[in-house]
Structures are given as C-alpha cells and as structure tokens.
Protein backbone atom coordinates (compact mmCIF):
# COMPACT_ATOMS: atom_id res chain seq x y z
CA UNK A 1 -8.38 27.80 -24.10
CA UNK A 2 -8.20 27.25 -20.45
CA UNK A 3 -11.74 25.43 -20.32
CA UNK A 4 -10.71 23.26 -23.10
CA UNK A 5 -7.54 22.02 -22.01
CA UNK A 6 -9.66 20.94 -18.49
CA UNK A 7 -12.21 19.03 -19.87
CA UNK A 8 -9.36 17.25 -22.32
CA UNK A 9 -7.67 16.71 -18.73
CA UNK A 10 -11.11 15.00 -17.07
CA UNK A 11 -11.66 13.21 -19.91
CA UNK A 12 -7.94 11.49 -19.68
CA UNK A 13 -8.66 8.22 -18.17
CA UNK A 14 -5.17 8.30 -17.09
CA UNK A 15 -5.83 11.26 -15.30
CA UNK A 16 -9.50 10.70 -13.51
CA UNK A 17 -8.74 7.22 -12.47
CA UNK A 18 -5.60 7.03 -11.30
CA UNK A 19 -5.37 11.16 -10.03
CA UNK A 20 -8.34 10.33 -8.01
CA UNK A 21 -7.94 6.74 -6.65
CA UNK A 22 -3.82 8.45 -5.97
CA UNK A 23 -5.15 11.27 -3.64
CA UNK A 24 -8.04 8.92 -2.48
CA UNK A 25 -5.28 6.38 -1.08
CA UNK A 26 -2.93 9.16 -0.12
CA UNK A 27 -5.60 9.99 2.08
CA UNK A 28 -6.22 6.90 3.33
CA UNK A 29 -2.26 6.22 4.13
CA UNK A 30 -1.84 9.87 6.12
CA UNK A 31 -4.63 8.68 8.34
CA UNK A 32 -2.99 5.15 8.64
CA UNK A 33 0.78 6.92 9.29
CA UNK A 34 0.69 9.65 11.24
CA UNK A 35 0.52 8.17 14.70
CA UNK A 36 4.08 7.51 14.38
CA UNK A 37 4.53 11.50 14.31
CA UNK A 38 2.00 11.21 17.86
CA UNK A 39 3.96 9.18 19.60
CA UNK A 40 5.53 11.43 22.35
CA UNK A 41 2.08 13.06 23.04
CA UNK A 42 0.05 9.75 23.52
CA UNK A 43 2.97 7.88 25.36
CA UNK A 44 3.24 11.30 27.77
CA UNK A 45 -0.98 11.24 28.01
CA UNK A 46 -1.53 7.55 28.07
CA UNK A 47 1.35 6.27 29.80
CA UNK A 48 2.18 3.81 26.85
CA UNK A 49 5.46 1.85 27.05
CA UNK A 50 7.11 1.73 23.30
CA UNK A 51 6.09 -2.10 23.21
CA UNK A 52 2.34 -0.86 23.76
CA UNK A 53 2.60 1.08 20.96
CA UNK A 54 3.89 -1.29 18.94
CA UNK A 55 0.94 -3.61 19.73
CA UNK A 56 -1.50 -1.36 19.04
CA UNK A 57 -0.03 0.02 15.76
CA UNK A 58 0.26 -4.04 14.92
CA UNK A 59 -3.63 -4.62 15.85
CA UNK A 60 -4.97 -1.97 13.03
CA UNK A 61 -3.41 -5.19 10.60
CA UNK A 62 -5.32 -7.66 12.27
CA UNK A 63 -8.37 -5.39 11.31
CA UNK A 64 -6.85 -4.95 7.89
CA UNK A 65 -7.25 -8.92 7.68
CA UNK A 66 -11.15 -9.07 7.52
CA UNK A 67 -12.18 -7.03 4.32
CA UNK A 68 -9.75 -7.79 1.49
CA UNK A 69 -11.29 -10.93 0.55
CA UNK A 70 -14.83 -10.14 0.79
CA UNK A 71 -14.16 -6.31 -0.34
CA UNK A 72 -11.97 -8.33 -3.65
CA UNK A 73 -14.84 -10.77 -4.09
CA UNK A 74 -17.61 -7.56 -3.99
CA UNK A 75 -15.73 -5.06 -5.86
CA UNK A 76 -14.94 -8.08 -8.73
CA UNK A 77 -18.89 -9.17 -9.36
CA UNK A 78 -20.67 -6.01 -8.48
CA UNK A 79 -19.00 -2.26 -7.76
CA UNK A 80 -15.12 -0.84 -6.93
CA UNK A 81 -16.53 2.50 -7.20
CA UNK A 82 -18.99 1.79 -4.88
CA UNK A 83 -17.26 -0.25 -2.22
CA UNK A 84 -14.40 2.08 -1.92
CA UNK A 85 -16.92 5.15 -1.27
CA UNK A 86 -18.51 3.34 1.43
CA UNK A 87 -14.83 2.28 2.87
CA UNK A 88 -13.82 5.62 2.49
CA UNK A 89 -16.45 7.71 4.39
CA UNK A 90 -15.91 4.98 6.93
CA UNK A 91 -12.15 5.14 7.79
CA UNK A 92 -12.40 9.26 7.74
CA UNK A 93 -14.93 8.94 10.43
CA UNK A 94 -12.97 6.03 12.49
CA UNK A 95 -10.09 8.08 12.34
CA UNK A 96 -11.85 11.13 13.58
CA UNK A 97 -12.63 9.23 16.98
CA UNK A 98 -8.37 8.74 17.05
CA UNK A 99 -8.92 12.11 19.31
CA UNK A 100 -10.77 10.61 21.73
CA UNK A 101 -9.12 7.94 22.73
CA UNK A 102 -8.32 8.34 26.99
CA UNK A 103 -6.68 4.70 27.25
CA UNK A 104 -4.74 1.71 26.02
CA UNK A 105 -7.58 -0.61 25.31
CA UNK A 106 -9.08 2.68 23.41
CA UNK A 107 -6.35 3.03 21.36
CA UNK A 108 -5.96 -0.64 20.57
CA UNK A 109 -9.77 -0.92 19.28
CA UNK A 110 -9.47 2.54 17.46
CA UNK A 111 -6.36 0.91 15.14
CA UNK A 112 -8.36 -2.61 15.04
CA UNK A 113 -11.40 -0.43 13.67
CA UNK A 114 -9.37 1.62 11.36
CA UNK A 115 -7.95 -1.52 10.18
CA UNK A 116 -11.17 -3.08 9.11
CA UNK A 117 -12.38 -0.28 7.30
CA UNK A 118 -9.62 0.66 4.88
CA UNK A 119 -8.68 -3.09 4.99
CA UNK A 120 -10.73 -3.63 1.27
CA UNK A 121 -9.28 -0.10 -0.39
CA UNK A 122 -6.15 -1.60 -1.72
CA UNK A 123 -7.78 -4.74 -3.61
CA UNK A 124 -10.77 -2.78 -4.75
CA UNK A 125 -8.65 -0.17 -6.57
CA UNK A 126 -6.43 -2.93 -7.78
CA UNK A 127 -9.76 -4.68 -9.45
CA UNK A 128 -11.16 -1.04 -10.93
CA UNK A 129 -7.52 -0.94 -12.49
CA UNK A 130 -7.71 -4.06 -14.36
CA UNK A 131 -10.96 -2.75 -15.73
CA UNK A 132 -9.75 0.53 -17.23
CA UNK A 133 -6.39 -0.54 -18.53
CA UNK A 134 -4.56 -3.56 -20.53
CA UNK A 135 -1.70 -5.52 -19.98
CA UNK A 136 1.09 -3.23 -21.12
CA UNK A 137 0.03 -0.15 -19.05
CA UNK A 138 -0.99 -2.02 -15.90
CA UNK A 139 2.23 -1.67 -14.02
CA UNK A 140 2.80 2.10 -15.09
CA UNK A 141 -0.91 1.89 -13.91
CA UNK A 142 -0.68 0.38 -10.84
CA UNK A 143 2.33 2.11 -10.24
CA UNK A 144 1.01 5.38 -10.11
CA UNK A 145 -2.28 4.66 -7.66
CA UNK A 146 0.50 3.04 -5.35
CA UNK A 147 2.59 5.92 -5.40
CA UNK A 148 0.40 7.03 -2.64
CA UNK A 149 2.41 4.48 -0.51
CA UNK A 150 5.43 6.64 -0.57
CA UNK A 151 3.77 9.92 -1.02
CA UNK A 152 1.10 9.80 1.97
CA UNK A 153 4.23 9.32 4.49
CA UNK A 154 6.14 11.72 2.83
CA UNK A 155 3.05 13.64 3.15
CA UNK A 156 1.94 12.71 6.37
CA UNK A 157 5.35 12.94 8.46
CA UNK A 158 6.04 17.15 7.95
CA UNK A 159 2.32 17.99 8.07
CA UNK A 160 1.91 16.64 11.03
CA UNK A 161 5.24 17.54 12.69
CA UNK A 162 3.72 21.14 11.55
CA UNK A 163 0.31 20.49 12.97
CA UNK A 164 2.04 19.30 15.85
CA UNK A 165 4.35 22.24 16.25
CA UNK A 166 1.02 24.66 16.67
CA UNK A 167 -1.59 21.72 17.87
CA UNK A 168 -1.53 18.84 20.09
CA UNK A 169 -1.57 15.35 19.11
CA UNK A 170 -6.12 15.16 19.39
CA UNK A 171 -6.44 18.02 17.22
CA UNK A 172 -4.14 16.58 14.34
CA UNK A 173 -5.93 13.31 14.18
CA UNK A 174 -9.42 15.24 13.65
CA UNK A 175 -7.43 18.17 11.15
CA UNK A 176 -5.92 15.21 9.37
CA UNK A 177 -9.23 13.10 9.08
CA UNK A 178 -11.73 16.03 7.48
CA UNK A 179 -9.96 15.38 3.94
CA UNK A 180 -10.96 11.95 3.39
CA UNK A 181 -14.49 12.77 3.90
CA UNK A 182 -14.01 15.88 1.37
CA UNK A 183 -12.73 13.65 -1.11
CA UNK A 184 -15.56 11.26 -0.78
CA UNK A 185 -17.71 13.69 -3.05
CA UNK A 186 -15.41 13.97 -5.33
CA UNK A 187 -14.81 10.05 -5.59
CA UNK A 188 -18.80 9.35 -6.49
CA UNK A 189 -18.69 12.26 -9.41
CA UNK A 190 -15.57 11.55 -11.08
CA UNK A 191 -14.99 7.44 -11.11
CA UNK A 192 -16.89 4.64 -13.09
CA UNK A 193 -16.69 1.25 -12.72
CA UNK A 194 -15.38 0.20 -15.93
CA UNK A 195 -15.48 1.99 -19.83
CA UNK A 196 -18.57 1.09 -20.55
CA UNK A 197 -20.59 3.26 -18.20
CA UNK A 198 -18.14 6.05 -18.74
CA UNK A 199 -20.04 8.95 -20.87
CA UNK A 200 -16.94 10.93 -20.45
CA UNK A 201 -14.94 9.08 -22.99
CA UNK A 202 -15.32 9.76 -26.57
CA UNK A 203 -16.98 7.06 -28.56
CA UNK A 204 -13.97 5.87 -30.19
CA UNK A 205 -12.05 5.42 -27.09
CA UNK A 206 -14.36 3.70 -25.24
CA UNK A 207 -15.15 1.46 -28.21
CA UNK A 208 -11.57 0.33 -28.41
CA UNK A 209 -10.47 0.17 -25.00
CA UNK A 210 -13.30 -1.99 -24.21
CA UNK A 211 -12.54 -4.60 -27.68
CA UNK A 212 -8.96 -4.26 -25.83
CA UNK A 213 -10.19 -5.26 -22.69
CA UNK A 214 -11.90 -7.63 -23.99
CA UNK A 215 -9.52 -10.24 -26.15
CA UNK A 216 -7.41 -9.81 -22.53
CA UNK A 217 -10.44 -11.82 -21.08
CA UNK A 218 -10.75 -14.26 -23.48
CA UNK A 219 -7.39 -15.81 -22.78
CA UNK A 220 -8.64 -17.09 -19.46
CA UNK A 221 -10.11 -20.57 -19.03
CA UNK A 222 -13.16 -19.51 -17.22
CA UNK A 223 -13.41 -20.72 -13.75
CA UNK A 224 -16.01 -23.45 -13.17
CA UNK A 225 -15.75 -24.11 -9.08
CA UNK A 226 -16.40 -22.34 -6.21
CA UNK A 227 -14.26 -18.78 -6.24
CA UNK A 228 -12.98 -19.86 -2.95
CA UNK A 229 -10.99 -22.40 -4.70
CA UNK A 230 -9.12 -19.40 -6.11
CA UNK A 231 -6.94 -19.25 -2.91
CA UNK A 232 -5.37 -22.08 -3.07
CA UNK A 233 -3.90 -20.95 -5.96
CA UNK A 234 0.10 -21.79 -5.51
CA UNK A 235 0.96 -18.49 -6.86
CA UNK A 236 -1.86 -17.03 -4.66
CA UNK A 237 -0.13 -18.59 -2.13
CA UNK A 238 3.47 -17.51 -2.73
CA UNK A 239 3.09 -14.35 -3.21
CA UNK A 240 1.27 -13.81 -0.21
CA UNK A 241 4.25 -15.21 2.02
CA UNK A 242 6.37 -12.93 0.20
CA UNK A 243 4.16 -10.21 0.55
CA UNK A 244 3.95 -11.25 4.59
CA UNK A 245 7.86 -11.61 4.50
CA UNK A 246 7.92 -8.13 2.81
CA UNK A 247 5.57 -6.03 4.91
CA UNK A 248 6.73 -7.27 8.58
CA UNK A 249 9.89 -5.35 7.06
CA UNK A 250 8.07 -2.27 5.43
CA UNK A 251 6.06 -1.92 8.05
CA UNK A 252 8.94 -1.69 10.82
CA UNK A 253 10.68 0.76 9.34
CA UNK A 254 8.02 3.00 8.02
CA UNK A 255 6.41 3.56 11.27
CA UNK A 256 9.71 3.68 13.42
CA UNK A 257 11.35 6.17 10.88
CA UNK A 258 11.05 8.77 12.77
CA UNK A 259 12.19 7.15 16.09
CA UNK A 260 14.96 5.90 14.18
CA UNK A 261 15.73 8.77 13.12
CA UNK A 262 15.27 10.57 16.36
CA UNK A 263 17.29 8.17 18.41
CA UNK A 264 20.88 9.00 15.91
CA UNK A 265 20.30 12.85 15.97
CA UNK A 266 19.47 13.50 19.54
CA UNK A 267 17.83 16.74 20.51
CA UNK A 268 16.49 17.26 16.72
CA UNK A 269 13.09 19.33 16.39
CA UNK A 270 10.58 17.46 16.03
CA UNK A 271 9.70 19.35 12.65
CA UNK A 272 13.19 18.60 11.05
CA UNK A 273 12.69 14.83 12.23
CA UNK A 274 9.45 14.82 9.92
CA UNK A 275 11.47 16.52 6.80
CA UNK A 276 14.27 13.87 7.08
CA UNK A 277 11.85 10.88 7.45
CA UNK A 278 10.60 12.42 3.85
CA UNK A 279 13.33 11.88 2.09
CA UNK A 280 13.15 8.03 1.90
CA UNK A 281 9.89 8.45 -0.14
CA UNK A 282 10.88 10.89 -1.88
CA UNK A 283 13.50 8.31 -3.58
CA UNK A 284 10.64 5.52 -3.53
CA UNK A 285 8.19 7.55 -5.87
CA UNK A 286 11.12 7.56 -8.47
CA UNK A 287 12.16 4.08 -7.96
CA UNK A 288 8.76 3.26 -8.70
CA UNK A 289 8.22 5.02 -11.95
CA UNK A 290 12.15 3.59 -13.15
CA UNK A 291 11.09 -0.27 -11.92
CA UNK A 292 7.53 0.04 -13.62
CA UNK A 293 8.34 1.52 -16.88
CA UNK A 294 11.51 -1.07 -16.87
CA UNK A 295 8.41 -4.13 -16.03
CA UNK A 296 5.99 -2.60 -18.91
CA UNK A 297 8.59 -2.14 -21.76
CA UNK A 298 9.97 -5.99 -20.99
CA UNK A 299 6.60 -6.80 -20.26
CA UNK A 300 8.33 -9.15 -16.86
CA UNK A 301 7.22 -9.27 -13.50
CA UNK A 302 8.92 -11.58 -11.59
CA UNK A 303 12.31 -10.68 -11.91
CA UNK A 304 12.11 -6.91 -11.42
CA UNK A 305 10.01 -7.82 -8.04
CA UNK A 306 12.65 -10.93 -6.67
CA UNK A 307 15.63 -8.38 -7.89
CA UNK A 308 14.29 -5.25 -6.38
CA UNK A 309 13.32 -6.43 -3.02
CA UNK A 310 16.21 -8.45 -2.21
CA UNK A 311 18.19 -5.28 -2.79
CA UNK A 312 15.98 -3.99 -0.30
CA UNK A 313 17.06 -6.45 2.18
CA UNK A 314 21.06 -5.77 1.76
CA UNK A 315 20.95 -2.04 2.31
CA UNK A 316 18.94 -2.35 5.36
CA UNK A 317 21.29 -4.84 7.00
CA UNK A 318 23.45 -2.47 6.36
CA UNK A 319 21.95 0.59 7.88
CA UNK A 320 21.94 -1.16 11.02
CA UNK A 321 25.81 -0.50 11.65
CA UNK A 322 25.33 3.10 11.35
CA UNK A 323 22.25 3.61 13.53
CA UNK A 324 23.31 5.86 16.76
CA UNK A 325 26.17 6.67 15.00
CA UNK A 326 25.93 8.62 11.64
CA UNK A 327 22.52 10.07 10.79
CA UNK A 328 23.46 10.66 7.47
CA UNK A 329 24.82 7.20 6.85
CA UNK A 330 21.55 5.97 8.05
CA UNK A 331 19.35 8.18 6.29
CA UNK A 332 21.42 7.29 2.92
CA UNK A 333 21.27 3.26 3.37
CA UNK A 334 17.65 3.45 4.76
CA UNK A 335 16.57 5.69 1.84
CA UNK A 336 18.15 3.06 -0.78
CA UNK A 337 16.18 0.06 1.23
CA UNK A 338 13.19 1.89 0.96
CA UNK A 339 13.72 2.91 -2.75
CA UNK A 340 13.98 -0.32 -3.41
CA UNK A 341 11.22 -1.78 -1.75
CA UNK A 342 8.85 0.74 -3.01
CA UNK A 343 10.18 0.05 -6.40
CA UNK A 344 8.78 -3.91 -6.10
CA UNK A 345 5.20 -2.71 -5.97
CA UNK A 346 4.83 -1.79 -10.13
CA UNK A 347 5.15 -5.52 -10.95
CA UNK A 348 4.34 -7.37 -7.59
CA UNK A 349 0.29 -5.99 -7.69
CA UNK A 350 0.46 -6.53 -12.21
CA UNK A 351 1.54 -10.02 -11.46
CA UNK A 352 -1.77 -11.67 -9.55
CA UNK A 353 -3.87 -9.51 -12.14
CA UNK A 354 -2.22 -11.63 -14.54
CA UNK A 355 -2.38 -15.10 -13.34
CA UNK A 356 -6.30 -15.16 -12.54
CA UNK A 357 -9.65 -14.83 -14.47
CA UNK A 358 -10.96 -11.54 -14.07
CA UNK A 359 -14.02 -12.89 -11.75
CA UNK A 360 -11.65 -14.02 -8.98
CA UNK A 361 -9.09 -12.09 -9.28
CA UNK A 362 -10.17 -9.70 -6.76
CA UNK A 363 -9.92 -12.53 -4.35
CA UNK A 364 -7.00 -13.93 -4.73
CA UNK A 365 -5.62 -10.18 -4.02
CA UNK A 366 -7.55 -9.79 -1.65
CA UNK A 367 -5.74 -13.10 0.56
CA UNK A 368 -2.61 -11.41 -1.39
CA UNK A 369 -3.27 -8.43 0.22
CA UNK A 370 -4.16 -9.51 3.43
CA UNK A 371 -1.60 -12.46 4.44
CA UNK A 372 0.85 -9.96 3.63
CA UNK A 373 -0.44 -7.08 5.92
CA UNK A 374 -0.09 -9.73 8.46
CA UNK A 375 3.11 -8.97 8.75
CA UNK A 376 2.04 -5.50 9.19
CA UNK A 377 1.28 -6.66 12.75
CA UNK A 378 5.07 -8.15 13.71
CA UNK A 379 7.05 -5.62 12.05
CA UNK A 380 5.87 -2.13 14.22
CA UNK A 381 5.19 -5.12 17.39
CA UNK A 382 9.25 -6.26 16.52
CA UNK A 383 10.67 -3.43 16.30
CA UNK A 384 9.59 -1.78 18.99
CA UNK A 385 9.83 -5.11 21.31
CA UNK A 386 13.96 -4.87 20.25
CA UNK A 387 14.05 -0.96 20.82
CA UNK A 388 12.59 -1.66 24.28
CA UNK A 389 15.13 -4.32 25.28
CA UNK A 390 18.25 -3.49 23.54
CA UNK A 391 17.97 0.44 23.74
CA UNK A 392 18.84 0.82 19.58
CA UNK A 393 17.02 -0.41 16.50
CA UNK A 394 20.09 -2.81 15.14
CA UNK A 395 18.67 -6.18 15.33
CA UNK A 396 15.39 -5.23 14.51
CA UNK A 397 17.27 -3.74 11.13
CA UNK A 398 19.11 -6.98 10.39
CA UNK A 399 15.40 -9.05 10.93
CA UNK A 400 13.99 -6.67 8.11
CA UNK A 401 16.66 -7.14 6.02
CA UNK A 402 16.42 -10.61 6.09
CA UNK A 403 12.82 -10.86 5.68
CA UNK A 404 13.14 -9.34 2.61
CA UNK A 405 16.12 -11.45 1.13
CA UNK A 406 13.75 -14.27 2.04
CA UNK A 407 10.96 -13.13 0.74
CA UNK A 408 12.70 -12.75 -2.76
CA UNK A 409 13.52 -16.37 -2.24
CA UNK A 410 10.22 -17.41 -1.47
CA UNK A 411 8.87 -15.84 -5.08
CA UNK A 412 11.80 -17.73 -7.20
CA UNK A 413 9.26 -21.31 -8.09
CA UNK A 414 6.38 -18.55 -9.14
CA UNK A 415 5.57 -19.48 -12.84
CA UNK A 416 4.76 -16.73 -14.40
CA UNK A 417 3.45 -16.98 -18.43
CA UNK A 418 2.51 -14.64 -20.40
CA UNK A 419 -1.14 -14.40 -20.79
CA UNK A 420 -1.63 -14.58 -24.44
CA UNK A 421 -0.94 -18.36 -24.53
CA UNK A 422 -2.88 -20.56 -25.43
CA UNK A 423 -6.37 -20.40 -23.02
CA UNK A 424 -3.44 -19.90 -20.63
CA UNK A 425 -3.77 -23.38 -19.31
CA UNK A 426 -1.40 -23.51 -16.17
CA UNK A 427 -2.91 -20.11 -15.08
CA UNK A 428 -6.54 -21.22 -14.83
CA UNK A 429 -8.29 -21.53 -11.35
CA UNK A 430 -10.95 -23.90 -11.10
CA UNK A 431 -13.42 -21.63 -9.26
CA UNK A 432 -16.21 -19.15 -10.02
C-alpha cells in the first residue's frame, strides 16, 4: 500500500515538477540569503563598513544581469532541464568558495560570480512551467515553485543563526552549499522537459495534457522577426520597471531584516533574531497561495499584482515610525508589507507567459527578470548607505514603500487580454 501510494505521488506532475524545481530554488535562495545572517563575522574579519556590505550584496545582481536572457532564450528552443542542472552544480560550487574569501575585492567577485550563475534559474523554471501546465493552473503553478522565495529565507535565517551559534561564519557557507550539489542528482532523474518525453505519465494524461497544451499555442500569431525584437515588447518593458521598482524594495528589506530587526531589540541572541526574521515569510507563503488561487479562479492578472503590491508599499511606510521603537509594531507592519509583496508573484510571473509566443517567451522573462533584479543592486546598496548616515533604517523604509506604490503605477497602461482571442492580435511579437 505504501509502494503504491509513492509511485502515484512521482507520477503527480504536480508533485515532481513543482516539489523538485521548489526545493531546487529553495536551495538556490539559502545560498543567495544567508550572508545577511554573516554579517557580524565578516564585518569583524574583513573590516567591512555596513556600506561595503551593501555594495557587495548589490554586485551579486549585476551578475544576476548576464544569464536571464540568454539562459530564457536556451531553455525556450532547446532544454530547462538541462540548463538549470548545469546552473545548479555551478552556484553550489561558487558558493562553496564564499569560505574563502580573506578580502573586500574577494567578497565583491564571489557575489558577482554567484550572481551570474543562478542569474538564468528563475526564467528557466518559469519556461519548463509553461510546458507542463495550462492557463488556469499556471499561477497556482507558478505560485508554488516561487514559494521558495519566502520559504528559503525563512529557511535560511534560523539555520544559519543555528549553524552560527556552534560554527563560524566559513564553515556555514560550505555546510549550507553541499545541498545544492545533492540535489543536482536528483534534478537529472526526476524532471523532463515537457509531457512528451515524460514515460512517467500514463498514456491518457500525457495524451491530453499535451492536446491541452497545444490549442494554448495555437492562439499565438507566430513570431516572424528576430527574437530580440521580443524586448521591446511594451509590456516587456513595463513590467520590467515595475519589477525594478519592486525588487530595489524587496531586496532592502529582505537582506536587512535581520539588522532591522536587531537594531529595535538590542542585545537579542542572535538565534532569536533569525526566528523573528521568519515570521514575515511565514505570512508570504500564505499570501501567496490566497492571491494565486484568487488570480486562477478569476482568471486576472493585472489587478491582483497592481492591488497587492501597492499594499505592500503603505504598510512599509508605515513600519518606518515604529523602527527603534516597538519591535513588535515593526515586525507586525513589516510582516504585512512582505505578505503582500510575496503575494504579487502568482500573477506577476503568469502574466508575461501570457502575452508572448511560447518561442520567446523565455526572453522576454528573461529582460523581465533581469531589469528587475537590477534593483536588487540599489535596494541592499540604499539601505545600508541610509543606516550608515542616519544611524536607523526610516528613510530607507519610506524609499521602499514608495517604490512599490510606484511600481503599481507603472503596471496600470499594461493591456492585458485574454489569450483565447482571436490569434491574439495585440499580443503578438514580431520576432522568432
């Protein structure tokens, strides 16, 4: 009974995509996360200034920037499965050297490097998901691969203040690395590129999930220029300034959590500072769930992203009059801003899969992906630039905030149609 009701689990596409792309990218975000936890070992060791640190967590986005597009563009012709193995094995081992870093500069090309390799992870996932499932599942899809966004820091912040608490700062980076490169194995057995190479679905299923998959395609004018075309896309283009305006935001607050945190409870264990910085993902993975399930049952994208992320912006304006103050007043407003913000990513990453032909949409995710982790680079850079002039986190809260009310107003002229209109004219890209 036991062996059946496995192999009915492995065979749940549900289940073997998603489970294993979810820990895959949990992975992948615990690597990318957990040098805020290392912060008062490497500033004591290195000698870094919390401006320094904020550069050189800002430089692993400028890494991030050179895959997505190419890693999009590779993943959409030829393999995801493939190209996220390779990524994979790569990032484990860059993060690996994270223990053997002796300087600044170290550091800073360490993050750059780690940037570049798990810079195509997010796109190529996002392209093997539009493979596997249709329209009406792809946010609850999506949804639960990018759960791994708030569960790898919720992850990531008390396992490392416990590896901390017996370990220094070197040994957590290699402890925390070994994982990923585990997982690798199990990434090349379990995933398939698309239905049709899948031998682990029943006839019937495959059959019919591929017909499904199928008619999707068909209501796409197929592109006829050069893919590159693709990103000039206006809604390629909007929604990766409001994905820029989003992240500078995300990114400030989810690596300066803990100092944040830190800085309003004074003399707080470092342990119990990596338990409270849980709790804001902890409300994000069931924000998530509520916003995608919400986006999937209306079948509406736009709206639940502009609403959600604006909301976002409000609470975290203001958390900033409570910071040094109340660290439960903080903790509640800053867990409600990043509820919300976690709760835009259902409908935000259906959206693009939506608007573009199947052949470039990996692309046009890709520049998606990577204008907004630009923003990745000034948020962490910002944030800590404030905390080192002004002595509190305040201002750097209200310029979060803001970016985020903006960036809802920046996605208001996106047209978004459904896709079963006719040859779905006005979303057509004249590329290939």
């Amino acid at each position: 009974m036991q062996r059946r009701w496995h192999f009915a689990i492995s065979r749940n596409r549900w289940f073997r995509i998603l489970g294993v792309s979810f820990v895959m990218y949990v992975l992948a975000f615990v690597d990318r996360t957990n040098l805020a936890m290392a912060i008062p070992g490497i500033r004591a060791d290195l000698g870094l200034t919390a401006g320094e640190i904020g550069f050189a967590t800002g430089i692993f986005f400028w890494g991030y920037l050179v895959l997505p597009v190419p890693a999009g563009r590779i993943s959409a012709v030829w393999s995801p499965k493939w190209t996220i193995f390779g990524l994979m094995v790569l990032w484990s081992g860059v993060s690996v050297t994270t223990a053997f870093v002796h300087s600044t500069a170290e550091l800073v090309s360490n993050r750059f490097a780690l940037g570049v390799t798990e810079g195509g992870v997010l796109t190529s996932v996002l392209v093997l998901i539009r493979r596997w499932f249709v329209r009406a599942e792809r946010a609850r899809a999506s949804t639960i691969f990018l759960m791994a966004i708030a569960v790898g820091p919720l992850i990531a912040n008390p396992i490392s203040g416990l590896v901390l608490t017996f370990f220094n700062w070197r040994a957590m980076f290699i402890i925390e690395a070994i994982p990923g490169l585990v997982w690798g194995i199990v990434w090349a057995l379990a995933i398939d590129d698309s239905p049709e190479y899948a031998s682990w679905l029943s006839e019937e299923e495959r059959g019919s999930l591929v017909a499904k998959l199928t008619r999707e395609r068909s209501t796409f004018v197929e592109p006829t220029g050069h893919w590159l075309l693709t990103l000039l896309h206006p809604a390629v283009l909007l929604l990766a300034l409001y994905n820029f305006l989003a992240l500078m935001a995300e990114w400030g607050v989810i690596f300066w959590l803990p100092s944040v945190i830190r800085d309003t409870a004074k003399g707080l264990p470092v342990l119990f500072v990596g338990l409270l910085a849980a709790i804001p993902y902890i409300a994000g993975v069931v924000m998530m769930f509520v916003v995608a399930s919400s986006s999937d049952r209306h079948q509406e994208r736009k709206w639940h992203m502009i609403v959600i992320t604006s909301l976002s912006g409000v609470f975290m304006i203001l958390a900033q009059y409570a910071t040094g103050v109340d660290i439960w007043a903080v903790l509640i407003l800053l867990t409600l801003s990043t509820a919300c913000f976690f709760g835009r990513y259902g409908p935000f990453w259906t959206l693009p899969t939506e608007l573009l032909p199947t052949s470039v949409a990996g692309a046009g995710i890709g520049l998606i992906n990577g204008a907004g982790n630009i923003g990745g680079v000034f948020g962490p850079l910002m944030f800590g630039y404030v905390r080192g002039l002004t002595g509190s986190f305040s201002i750097a809260l209200i310029v979060a905030g803001v970016s985020l009310v903006l960036s809802g107003v920046v996605a208001l002229p996106i047209r978004s149609r459904p896709p079963n209109e006719p040859k779905n004219a006005f979303l057509a890209v004249e590329a290939k």
